[in-house]
C-alpha atoms as a PDB file:
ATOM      1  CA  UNK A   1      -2.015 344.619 292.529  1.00  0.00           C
ATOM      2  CA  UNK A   2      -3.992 343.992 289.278  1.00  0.00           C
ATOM      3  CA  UNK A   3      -5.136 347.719 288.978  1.00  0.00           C
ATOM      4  CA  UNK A   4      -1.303 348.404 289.759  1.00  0.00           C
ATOM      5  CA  UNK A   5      -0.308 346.401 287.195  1.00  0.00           C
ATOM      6  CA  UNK A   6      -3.048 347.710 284.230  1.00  0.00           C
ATOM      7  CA  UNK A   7      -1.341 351.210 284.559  1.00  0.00           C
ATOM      8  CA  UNK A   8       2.246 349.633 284.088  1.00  0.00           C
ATOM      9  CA  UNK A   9       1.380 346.961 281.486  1.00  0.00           C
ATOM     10  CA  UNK A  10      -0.292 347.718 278.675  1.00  0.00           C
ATOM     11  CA  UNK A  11      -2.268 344.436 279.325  1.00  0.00           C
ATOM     12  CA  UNK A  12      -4.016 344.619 275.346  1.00  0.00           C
ATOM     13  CA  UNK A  13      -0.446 344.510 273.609  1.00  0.00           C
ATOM     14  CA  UNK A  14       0.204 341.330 276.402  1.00  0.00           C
ATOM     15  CA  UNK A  15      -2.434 339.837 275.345  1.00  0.00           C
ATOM     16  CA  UNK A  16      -1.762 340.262 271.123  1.00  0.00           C
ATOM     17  CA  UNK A  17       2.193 339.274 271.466  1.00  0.00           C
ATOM     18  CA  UNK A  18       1.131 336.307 273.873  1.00  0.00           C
ATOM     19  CA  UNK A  19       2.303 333.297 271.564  1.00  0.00           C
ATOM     20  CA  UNK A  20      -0.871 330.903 272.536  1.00  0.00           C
ATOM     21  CA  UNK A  21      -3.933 331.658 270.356  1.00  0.00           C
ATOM     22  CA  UNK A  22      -6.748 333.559 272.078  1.00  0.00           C
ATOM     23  CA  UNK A  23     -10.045 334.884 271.640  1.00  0.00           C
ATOM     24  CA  UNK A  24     -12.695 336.429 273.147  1.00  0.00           C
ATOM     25  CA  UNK A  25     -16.738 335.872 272.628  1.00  0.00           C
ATOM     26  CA  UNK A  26     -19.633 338.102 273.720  1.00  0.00           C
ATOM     27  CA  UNK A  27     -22.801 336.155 274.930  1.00  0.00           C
ATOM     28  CA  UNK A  28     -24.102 335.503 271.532  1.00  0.00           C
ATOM     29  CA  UNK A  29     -21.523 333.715 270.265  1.00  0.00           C
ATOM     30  CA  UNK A  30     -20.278 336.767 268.270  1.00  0.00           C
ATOM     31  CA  UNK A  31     -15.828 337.695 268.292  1.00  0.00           C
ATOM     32  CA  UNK A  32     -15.210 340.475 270.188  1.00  0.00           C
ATOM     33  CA  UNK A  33     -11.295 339.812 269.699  1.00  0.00           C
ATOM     34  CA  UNK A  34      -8.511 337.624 269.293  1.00  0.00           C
ATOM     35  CA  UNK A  35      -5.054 338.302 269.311  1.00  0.00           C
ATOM     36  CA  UNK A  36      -2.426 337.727 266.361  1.00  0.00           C
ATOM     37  CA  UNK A  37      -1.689 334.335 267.406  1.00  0.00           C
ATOM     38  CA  UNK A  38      -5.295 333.178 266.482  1.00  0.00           C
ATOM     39  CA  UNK A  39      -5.101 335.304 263.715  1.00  0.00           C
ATOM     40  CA  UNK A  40      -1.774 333.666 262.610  1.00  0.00           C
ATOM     41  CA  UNK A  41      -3.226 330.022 263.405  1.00  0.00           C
ATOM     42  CA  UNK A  42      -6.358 330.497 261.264  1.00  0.00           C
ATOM     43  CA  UNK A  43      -5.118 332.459 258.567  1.00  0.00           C
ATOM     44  CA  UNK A  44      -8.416 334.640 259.159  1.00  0.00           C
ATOM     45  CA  UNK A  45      -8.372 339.153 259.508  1.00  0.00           C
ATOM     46  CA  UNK A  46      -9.229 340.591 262.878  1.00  0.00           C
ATOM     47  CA  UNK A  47     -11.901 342.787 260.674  1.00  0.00           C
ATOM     48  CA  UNK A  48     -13.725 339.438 258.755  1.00  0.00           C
ATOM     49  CA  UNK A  49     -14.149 337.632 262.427  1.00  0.00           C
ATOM     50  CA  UNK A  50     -14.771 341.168 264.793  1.00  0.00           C
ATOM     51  CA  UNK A  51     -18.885 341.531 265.781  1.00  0.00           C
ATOM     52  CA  UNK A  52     -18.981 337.695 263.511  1.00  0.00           C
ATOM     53  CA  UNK A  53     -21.257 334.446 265.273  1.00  0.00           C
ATOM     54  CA  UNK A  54     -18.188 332.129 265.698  1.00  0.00           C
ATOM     55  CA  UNK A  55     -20.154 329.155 263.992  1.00  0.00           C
ATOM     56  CA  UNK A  56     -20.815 330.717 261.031  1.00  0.00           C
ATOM     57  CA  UNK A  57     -17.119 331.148 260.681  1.00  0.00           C
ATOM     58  CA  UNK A  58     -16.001 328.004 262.177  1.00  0.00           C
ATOM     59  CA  UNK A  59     -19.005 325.487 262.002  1.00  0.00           C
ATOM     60  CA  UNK A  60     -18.927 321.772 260.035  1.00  0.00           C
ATOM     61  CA  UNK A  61     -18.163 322.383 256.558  1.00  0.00           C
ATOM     62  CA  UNK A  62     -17.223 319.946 253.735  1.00  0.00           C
ATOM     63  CA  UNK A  63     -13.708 318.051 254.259  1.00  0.00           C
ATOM     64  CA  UNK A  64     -13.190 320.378 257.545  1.00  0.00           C
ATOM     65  CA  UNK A  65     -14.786 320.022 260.991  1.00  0.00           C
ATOM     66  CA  UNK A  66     -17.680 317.942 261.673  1.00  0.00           C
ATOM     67  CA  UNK A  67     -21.336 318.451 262.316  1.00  0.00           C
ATOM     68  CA  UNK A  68     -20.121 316.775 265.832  1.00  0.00           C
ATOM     69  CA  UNK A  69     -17.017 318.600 266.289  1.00  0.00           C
ATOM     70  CA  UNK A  70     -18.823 321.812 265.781  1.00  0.00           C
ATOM     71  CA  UNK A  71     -21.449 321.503 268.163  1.00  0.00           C
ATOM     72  CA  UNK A  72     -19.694 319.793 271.320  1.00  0.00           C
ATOM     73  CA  UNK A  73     -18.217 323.364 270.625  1.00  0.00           C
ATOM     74  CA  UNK A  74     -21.096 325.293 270.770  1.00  0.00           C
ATOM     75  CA  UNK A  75     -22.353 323.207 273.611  1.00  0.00           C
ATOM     76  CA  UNK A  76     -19.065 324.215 275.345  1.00  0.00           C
ATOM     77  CA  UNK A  77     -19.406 328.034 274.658  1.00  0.00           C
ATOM     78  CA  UNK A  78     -23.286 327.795 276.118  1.00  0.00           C
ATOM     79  CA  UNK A  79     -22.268 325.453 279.163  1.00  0.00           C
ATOM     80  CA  UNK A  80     -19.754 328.320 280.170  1.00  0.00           C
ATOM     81  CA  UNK A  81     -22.933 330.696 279.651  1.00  0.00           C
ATOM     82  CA  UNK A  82     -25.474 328.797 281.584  1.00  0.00           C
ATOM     83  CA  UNK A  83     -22.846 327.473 284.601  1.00  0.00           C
ATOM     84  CA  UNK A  84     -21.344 330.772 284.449  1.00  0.00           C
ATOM     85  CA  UNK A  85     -17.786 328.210 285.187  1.00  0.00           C
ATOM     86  CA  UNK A  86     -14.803 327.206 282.553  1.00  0.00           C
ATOM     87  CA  UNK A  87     -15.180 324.476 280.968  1.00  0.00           C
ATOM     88  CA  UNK A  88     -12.978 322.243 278.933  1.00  0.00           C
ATOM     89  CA  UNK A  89     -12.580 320.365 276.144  1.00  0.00           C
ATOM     90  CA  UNK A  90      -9.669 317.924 276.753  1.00  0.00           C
ATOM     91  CA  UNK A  91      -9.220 316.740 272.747  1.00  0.00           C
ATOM     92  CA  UNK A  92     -11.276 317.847 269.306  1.00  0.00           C
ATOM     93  CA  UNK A  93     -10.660 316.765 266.001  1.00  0.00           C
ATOM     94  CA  UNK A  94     -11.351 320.088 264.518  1.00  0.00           C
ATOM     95  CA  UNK A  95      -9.365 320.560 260.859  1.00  0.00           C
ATOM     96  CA  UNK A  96      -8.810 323.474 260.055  1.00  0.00           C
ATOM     97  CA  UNK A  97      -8.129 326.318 256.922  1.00  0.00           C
ATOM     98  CA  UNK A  98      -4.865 326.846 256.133  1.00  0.00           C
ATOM     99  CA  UNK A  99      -2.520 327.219 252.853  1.00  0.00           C
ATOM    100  CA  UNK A 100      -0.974 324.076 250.757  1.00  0.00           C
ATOM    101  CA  UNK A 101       2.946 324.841 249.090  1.00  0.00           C
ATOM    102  CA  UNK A 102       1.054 326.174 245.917  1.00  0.00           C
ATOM    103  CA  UNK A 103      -1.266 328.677 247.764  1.00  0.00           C
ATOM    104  CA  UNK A 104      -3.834 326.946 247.551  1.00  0.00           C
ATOM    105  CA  UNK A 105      -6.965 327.474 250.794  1.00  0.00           C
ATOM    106  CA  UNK A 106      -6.997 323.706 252.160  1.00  0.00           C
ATOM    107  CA  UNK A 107      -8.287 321.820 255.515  1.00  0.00           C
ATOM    108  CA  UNK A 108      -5.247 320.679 257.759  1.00  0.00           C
ATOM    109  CA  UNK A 109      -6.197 317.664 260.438  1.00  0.00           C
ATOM    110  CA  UNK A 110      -5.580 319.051 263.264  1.00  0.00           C
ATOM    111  CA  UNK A 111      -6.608 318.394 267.199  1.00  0.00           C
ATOM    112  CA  UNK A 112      -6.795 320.676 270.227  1.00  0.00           C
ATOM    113  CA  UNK A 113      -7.021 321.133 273.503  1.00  0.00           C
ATOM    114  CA  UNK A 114      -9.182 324.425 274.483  1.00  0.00           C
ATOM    115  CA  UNK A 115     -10.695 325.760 277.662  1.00  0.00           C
ATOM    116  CA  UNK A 116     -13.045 328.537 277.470  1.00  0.00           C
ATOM    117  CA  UNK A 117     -12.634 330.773 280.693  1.00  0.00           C
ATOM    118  CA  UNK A 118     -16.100 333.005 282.070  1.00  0.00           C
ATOM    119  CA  UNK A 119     -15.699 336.569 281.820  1.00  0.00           C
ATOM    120  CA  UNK A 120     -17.694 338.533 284.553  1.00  0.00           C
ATOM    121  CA  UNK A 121     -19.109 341.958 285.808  1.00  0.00           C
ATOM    122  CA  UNK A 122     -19.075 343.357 288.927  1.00  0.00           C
ATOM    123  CA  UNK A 123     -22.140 341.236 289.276  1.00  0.00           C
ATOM    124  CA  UNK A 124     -20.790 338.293 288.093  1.00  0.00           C
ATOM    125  CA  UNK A 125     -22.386 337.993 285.361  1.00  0.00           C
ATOM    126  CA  UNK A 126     -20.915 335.798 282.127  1.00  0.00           C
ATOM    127  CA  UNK A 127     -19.992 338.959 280.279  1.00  0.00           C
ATOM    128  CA  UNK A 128     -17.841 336.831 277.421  1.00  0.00           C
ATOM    129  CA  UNK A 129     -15.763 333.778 277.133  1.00  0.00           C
ATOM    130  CA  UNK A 130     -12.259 333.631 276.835  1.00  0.00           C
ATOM    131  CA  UNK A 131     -10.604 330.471 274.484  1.00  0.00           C
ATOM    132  CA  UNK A 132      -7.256 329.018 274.876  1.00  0.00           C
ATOM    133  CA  UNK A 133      -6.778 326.672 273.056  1.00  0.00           C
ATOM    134  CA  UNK A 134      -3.787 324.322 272.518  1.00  0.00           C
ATOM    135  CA  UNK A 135      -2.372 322.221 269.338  1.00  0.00           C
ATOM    136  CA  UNK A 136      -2.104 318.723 270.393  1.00  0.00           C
ATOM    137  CA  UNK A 137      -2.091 316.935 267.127  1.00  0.00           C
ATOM    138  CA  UNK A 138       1.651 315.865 267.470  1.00  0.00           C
ATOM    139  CA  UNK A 139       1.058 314.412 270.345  1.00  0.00           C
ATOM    140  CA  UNK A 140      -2.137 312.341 269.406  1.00  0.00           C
ATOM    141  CA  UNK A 141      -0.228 310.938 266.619  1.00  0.00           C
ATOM    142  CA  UNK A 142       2.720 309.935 268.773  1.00  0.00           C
ATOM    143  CA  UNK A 143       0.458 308.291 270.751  1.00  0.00           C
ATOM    144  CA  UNK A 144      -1.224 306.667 268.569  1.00  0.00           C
ATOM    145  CA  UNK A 145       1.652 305.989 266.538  1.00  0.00           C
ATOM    146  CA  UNK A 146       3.815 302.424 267.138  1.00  0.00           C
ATOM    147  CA  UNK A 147       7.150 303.901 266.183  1.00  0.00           C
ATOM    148  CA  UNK A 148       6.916 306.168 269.114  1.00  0.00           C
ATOM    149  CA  UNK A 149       8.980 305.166 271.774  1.00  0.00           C
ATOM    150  CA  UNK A 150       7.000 303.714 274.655  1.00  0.00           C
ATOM    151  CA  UNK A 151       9.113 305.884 277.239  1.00  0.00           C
ATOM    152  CA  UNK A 152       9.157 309.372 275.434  1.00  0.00           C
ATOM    153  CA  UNK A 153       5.377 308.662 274.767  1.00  0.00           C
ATOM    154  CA  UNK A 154       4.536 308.326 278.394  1.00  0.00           C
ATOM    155  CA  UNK A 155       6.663 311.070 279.047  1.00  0.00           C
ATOM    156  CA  UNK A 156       4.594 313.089 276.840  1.00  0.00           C
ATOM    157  CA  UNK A 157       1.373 312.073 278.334  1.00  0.00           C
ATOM    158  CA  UNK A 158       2.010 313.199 281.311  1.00  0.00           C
ATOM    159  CA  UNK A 159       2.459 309.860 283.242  1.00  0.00           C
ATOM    160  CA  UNK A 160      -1.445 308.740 282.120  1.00  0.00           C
ATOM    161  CA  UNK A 161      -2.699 312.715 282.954  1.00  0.00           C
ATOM    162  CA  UNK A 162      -3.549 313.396 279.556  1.00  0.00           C
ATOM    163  CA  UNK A 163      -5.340 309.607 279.110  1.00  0.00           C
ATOM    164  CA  UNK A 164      -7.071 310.320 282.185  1.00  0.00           C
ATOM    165  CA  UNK A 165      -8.179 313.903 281.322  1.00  0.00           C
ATOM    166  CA  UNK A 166      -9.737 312.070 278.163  1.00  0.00           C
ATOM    167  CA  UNK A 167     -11.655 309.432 280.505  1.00  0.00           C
ATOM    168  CA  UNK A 168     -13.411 312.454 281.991  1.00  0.00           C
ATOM    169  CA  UNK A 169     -14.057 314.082 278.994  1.00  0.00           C
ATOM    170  CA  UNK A 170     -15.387 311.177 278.139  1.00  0.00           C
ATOM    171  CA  UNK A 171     -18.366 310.704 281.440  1.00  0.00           C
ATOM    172  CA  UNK A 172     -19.043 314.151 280.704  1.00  0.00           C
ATOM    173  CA  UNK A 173     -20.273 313.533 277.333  1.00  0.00           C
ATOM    174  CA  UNK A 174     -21.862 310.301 278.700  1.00  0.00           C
ATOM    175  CA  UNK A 175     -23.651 312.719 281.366  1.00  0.00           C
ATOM    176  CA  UNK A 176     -24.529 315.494 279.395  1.00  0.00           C
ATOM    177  CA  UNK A 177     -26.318 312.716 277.039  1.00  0.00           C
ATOM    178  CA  UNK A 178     -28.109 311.148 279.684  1.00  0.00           C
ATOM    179  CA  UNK A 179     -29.499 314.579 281.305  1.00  0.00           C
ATOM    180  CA  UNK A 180     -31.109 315.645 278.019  1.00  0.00           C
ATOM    181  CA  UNK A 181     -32.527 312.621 277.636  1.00  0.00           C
ATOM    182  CA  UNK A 182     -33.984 313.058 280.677  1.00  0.00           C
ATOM    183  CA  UNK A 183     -34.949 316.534 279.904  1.00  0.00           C
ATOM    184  CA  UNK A 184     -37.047 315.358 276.195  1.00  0.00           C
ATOM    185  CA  UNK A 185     -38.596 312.647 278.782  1.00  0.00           C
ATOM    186  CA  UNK A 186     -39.784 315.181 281.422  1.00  0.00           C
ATOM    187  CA  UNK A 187     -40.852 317.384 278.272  1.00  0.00           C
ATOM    188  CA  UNK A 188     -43.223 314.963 276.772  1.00  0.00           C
ATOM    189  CA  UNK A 189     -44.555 313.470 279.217  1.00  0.00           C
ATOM    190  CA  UNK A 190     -48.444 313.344 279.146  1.00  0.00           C
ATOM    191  CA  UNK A 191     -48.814 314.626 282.821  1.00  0.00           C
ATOM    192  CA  UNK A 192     -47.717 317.203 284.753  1.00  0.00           C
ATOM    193  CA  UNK A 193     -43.947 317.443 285.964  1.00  0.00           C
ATOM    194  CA  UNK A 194     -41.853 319.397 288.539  1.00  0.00           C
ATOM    195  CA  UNK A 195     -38.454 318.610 289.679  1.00  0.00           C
ATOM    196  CA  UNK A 196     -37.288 320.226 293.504  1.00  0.00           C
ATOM    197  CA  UNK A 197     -34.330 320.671 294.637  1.00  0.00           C
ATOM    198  CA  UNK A 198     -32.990 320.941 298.209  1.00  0.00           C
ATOM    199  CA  UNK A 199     -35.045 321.336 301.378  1.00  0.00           C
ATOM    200  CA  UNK A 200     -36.652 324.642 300.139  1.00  0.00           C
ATOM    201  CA  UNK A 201     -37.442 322.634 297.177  1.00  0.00           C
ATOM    202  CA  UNK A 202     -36.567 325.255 294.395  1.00  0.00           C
ATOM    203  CA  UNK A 203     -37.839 324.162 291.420  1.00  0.00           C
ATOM    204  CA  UNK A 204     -34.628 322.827 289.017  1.00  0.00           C
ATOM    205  CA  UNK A 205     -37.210 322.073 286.169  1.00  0.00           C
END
């Protein structure tokens, strides 16, 4: 149906007028496209960001995103690479460039939701990464707001979905933490260390 449907559709014009931002990432980090949407959202030319590392576009920079907003993004983009499964981040405070009235190149606050997706071979192998990502900065300040309606606001979350989705996040950064602690401990300790895994014990580390 899919091959049907690549000879009907042109599926790279789809994927251009599609009104969510996209882009795509090859396995070092470098754009291998986006479509106008991301192009609109981040006031950026497909030929300045095209064969570009992502974080030396988009990494922490002075009154824009942070030294820790840029790397749980990195850390995202390499978890896809090493799990070779999506991955997602459910909020980050990531500001970013855009225009004032006069003109003028400024930082905007903004927050998002994004999920990078694995691309694969016929071997499934992580070929690139595809981001979505969604503006949710309305909606944090609503709920974080007290003039917002208690009703519309849990209407807007979802019934607690997007509070839970957070909690998650949340142990996942708590876990991801505590396993490379674990891995500096392992990695200096003064003996020899294997960790096995399973009955056939392969060796995890």
């Amino acid at each position: 149906m899919l091959k049907t449907l690549a000879k009907t559709i042109d599926l790279v014009a789809a994927f251009d007028a599609s009104p969510n931002p996209y882009m795509l990432l090859d396995r070092d980090l470098r754009f291998a496209g986006m479509n106008q949407a991301y192009l609109d959202v981040t006031l950026r030319r497909r030929e300045e960001l095209i064969g570009v590392h992502v974080m030396d576009v988009f990494g922490a920079a002075p009154q824009g995103p942070s030294h820790d907003a840029s790397q749980r993004l990195e850390t995202s983009f390499k978890k896809v690479l090493e799990t070779g499964e999506a991955d997602h981040l459910t909020l980050l405070h990531y500001p970013i460039r855009t225009r004032s009235p006069h003109g003028e190149a400024v930082f905007d606050d903004r927050y998002w939701s994004c999920t990078h997706t694995p691309i694969k071979n016929d071997h499934d192998e992580v070929t690139h990464i595809l981001q979505h990502t969604s503006d949710v900065t309305e909606l944090v300040k609503a709920r974080t707001s007290d003039e917002a309606p208690r009703d519309a606001l849990e209407q807007m979350l979802g019934g607690g979905v997007f509070r839970r989705a957070m909690e998650v996040e949340a142990d996942n950064q708590r876990l991801e933490a505590e396993r490379r602690q674990l891995s500096d401990v392992l990695l200096n300790a003064p003996g020899f260390v294997a960790v096995l895994n399973g009955p056939d014990h392969v060796i995890q580390f």
